[in-house]
N, C-alpha and C. Protein backbone atom coordinates (compact mmCIF):
# COMPACT_ATOMS: atom_id res chain seq x y z
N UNK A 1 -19.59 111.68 161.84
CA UNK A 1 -19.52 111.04 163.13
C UNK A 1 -18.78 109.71 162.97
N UNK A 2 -18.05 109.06 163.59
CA UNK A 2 -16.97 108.06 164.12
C UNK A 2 -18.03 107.28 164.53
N UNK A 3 -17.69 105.55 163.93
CA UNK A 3 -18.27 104.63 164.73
C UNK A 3 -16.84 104.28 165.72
N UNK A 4 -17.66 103.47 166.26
CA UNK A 4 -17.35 102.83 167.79
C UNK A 4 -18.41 101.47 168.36
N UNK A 5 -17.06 100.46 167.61
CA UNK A 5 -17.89 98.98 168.06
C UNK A 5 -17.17 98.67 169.47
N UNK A 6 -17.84 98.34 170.89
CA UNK A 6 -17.25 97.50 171.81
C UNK A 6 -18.08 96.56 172.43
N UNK A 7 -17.33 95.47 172.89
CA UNK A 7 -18.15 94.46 173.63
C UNK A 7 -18.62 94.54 175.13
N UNK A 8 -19.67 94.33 175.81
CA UNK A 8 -19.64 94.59 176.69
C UNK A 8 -20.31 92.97 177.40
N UNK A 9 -19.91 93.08 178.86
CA UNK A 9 -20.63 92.02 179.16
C UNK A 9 -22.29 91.88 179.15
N UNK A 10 -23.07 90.66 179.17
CA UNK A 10 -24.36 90.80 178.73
C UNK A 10 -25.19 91.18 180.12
N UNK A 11 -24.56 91.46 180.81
CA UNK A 11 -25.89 92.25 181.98
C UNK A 11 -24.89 93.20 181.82
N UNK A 12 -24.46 94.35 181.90
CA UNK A 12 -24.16 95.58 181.05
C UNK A 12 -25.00 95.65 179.91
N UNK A 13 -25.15 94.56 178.91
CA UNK A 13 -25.89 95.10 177.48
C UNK A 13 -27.41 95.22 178.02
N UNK A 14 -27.72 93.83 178.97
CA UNK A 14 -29.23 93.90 179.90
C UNK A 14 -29.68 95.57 180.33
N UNK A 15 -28.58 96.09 181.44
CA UNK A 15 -28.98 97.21 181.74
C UNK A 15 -28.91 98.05 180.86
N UNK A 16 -28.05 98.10 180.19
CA UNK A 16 -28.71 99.16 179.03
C UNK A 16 -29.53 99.38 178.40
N UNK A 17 -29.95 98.04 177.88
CA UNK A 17 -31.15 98.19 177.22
C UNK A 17 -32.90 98.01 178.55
N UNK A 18 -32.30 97.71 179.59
CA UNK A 18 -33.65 98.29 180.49
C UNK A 18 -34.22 99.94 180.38
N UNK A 19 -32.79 99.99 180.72
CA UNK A 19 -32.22 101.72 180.72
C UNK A 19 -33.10 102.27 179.57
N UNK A 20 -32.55 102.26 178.54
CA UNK A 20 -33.13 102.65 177.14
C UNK A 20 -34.43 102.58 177.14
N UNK A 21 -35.52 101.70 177.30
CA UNK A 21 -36.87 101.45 177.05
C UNK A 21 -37.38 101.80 178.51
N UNK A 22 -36.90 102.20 179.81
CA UNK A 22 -37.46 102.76 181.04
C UNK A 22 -37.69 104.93 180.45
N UNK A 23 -36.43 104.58 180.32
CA UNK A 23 -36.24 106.74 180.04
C UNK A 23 -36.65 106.97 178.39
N UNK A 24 -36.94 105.75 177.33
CA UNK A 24 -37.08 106.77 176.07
C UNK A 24 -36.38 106.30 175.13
N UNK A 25 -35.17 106.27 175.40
CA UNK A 25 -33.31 107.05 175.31
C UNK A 25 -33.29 105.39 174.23
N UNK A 26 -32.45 105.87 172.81
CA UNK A 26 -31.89 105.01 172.45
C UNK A 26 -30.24 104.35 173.10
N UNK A 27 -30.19 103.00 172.95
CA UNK A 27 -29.12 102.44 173.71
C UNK A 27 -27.94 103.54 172.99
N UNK A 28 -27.59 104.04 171.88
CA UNK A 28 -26.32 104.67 171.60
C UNK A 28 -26.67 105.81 172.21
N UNK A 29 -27.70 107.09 172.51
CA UNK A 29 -27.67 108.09 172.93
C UNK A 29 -27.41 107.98 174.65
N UNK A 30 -27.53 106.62 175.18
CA UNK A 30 -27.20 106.04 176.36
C UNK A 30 -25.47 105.93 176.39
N UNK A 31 -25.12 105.09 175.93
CA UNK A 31 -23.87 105.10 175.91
C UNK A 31 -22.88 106.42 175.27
N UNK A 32 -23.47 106.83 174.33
CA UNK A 32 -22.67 108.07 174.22
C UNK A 32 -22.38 109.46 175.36
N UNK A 33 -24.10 109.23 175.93
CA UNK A 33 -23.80 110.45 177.18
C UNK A 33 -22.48 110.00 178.29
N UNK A 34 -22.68 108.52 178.31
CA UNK A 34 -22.32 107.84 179.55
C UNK A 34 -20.72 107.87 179.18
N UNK A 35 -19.90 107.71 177.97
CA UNK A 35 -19.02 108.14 177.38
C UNK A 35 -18.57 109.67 177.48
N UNK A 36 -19.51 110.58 177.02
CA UNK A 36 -19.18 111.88 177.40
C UNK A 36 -18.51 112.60 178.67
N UNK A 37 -19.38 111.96 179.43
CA UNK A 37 -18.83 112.10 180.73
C UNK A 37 -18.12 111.90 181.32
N UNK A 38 -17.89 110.46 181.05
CA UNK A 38 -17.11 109.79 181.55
C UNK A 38 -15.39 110.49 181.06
N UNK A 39 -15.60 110.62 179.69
CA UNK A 39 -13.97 111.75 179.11
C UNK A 39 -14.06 112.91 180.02
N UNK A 40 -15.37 113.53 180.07
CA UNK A 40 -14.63 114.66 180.70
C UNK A 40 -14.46 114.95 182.37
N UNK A 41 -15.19 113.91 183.03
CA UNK A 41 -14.42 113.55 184.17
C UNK A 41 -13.00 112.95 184.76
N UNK A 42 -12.21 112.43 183.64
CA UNK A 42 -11.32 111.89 183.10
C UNK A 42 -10.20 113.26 183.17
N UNK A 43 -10.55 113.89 181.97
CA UNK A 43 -9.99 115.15 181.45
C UNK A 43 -9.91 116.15 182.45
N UNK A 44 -10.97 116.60 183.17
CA UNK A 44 -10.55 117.26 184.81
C UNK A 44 -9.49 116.55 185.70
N UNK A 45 -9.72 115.31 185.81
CA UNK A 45 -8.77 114.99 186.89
C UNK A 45 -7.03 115.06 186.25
N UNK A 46 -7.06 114.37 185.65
CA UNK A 46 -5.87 114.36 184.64
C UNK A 46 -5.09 115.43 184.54
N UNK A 47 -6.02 117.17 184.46
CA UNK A 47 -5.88 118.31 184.15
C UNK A 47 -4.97 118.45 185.68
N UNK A 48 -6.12 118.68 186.60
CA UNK A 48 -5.84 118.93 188.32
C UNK A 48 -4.41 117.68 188.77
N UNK A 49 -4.35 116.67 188.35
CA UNK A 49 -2.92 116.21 188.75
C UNK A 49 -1.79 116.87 188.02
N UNK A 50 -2.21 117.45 186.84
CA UNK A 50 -1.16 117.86 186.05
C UNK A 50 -0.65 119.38 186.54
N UNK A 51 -1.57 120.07 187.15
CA UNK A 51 -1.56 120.95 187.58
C UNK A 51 -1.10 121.20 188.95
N UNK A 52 -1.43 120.56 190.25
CA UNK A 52 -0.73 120.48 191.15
C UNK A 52 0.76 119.89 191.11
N UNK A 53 1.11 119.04 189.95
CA UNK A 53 2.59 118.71 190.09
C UNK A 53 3.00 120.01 189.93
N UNK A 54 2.87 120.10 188.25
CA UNK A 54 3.57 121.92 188.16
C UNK A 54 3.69 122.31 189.35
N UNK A 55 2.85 123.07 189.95
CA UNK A 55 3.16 123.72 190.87
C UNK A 55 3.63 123.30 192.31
N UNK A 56 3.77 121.81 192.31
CA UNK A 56 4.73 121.51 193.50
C UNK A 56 5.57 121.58 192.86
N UNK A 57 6.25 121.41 191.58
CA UNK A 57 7.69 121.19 190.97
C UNK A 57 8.17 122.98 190.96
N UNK A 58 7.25 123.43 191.05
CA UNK A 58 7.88 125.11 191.40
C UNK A 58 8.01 125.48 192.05
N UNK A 59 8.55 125.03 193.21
CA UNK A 59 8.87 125.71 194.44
C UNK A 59 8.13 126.72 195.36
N UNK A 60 6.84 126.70 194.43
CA UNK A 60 6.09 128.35 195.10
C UNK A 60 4.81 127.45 196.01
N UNK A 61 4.80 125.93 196.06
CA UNK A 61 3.64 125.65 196.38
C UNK A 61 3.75 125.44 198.64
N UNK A 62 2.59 125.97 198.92
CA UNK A 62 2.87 125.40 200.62
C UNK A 62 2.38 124.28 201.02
N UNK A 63 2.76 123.38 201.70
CA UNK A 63 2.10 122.59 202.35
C UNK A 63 1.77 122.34 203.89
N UNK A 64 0.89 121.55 204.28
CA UNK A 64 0.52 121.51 205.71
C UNK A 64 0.99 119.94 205.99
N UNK A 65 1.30 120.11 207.39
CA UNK A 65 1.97 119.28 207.64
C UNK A 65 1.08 117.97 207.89
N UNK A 66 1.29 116.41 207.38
CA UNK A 66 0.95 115.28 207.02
C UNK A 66 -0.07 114.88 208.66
N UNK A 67 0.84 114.73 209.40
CA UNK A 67 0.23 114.26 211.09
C UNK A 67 -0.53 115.49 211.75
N UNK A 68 -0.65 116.90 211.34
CA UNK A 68 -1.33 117.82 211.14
C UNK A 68 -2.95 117.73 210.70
N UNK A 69 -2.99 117.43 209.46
CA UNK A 69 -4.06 116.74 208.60
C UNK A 69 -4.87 115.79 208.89
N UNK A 70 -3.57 114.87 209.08
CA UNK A 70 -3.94 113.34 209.86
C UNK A 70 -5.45 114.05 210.86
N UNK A 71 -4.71 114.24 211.53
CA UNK A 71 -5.41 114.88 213.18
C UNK A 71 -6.51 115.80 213.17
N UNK A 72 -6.67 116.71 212.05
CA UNK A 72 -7.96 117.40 212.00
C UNK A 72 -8.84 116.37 210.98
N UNK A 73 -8.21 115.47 210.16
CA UNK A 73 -9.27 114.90 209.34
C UNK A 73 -9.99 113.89 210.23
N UNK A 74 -9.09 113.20 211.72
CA UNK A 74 -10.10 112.14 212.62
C UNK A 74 -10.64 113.14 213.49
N UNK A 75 -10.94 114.28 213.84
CA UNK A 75 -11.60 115.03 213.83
C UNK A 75 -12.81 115.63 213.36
N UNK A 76 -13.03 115.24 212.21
CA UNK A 76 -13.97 115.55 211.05
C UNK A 76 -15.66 114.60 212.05
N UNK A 77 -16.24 115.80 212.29
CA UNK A 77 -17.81 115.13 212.77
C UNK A 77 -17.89 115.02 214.50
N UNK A 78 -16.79 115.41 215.10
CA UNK A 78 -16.64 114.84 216.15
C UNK A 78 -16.68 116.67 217.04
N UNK A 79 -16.42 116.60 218.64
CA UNK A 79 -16.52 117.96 218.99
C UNK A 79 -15.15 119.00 218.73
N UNK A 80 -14.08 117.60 218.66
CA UNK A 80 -12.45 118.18 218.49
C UNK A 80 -12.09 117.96 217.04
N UNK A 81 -13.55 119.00 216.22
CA UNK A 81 -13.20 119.17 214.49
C UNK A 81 -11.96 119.34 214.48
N UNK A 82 -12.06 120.93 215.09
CA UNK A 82 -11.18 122.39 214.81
C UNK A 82 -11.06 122.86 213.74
N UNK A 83 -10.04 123.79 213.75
CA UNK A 83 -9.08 124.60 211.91
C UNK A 83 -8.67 123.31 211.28
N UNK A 84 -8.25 123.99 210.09
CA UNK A 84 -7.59 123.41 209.41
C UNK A 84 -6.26 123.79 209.70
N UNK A 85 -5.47 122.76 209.45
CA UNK A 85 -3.94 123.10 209.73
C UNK A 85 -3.43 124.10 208.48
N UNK A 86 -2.57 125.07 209.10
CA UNK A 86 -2.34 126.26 208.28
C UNK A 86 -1.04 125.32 207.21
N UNK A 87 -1.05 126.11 206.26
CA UNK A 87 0.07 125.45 205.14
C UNK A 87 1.53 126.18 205.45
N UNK A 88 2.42 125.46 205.56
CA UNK A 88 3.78 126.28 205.40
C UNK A 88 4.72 126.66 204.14
């Protein structure tokens, strides 16, 4: 296993160590989950931008039109939801 020294500010180190002695949890098994996650929430998005370029850069992708969107998203909650605007 890899160490990993960083500084953090001291109410960050505060809550952590509340954290730690409320749930159990040693402060590194704290920060390591909180690390874990944090990469692979990271690593999805990263993935999904990388992925929608491709496929706008290929010509095969459709889109719906911008003031389309606009207009059903101030819609959203209201009686004039509606469809979603179809993609072209």
């Amino acid at each position: 296993m890899a160490n990993l020294s960083i500084r953090v500010p001291e109410e960050v180190g505060e809550q952590l160590e509340r954290l730690a002695e409320s749930t159990g949890r040693t402060r590194s098994f704290l920060a390591l989950d909180a690390l874990r996650r944090y990469l692979a929430q990271e690593e999805w998005q990263v993935q999904a931008v990388q992925t929608a370029v491709e496929r706008a850069d290929s010509g095969t992708a459709k889109y719906a039109d911008h003031d389309a969107v606009d207009q059903w998203l101030a819609g959203w909650g209201t009686d004039d939801e509606g469809d979603a605007p179809e993609c072209e």
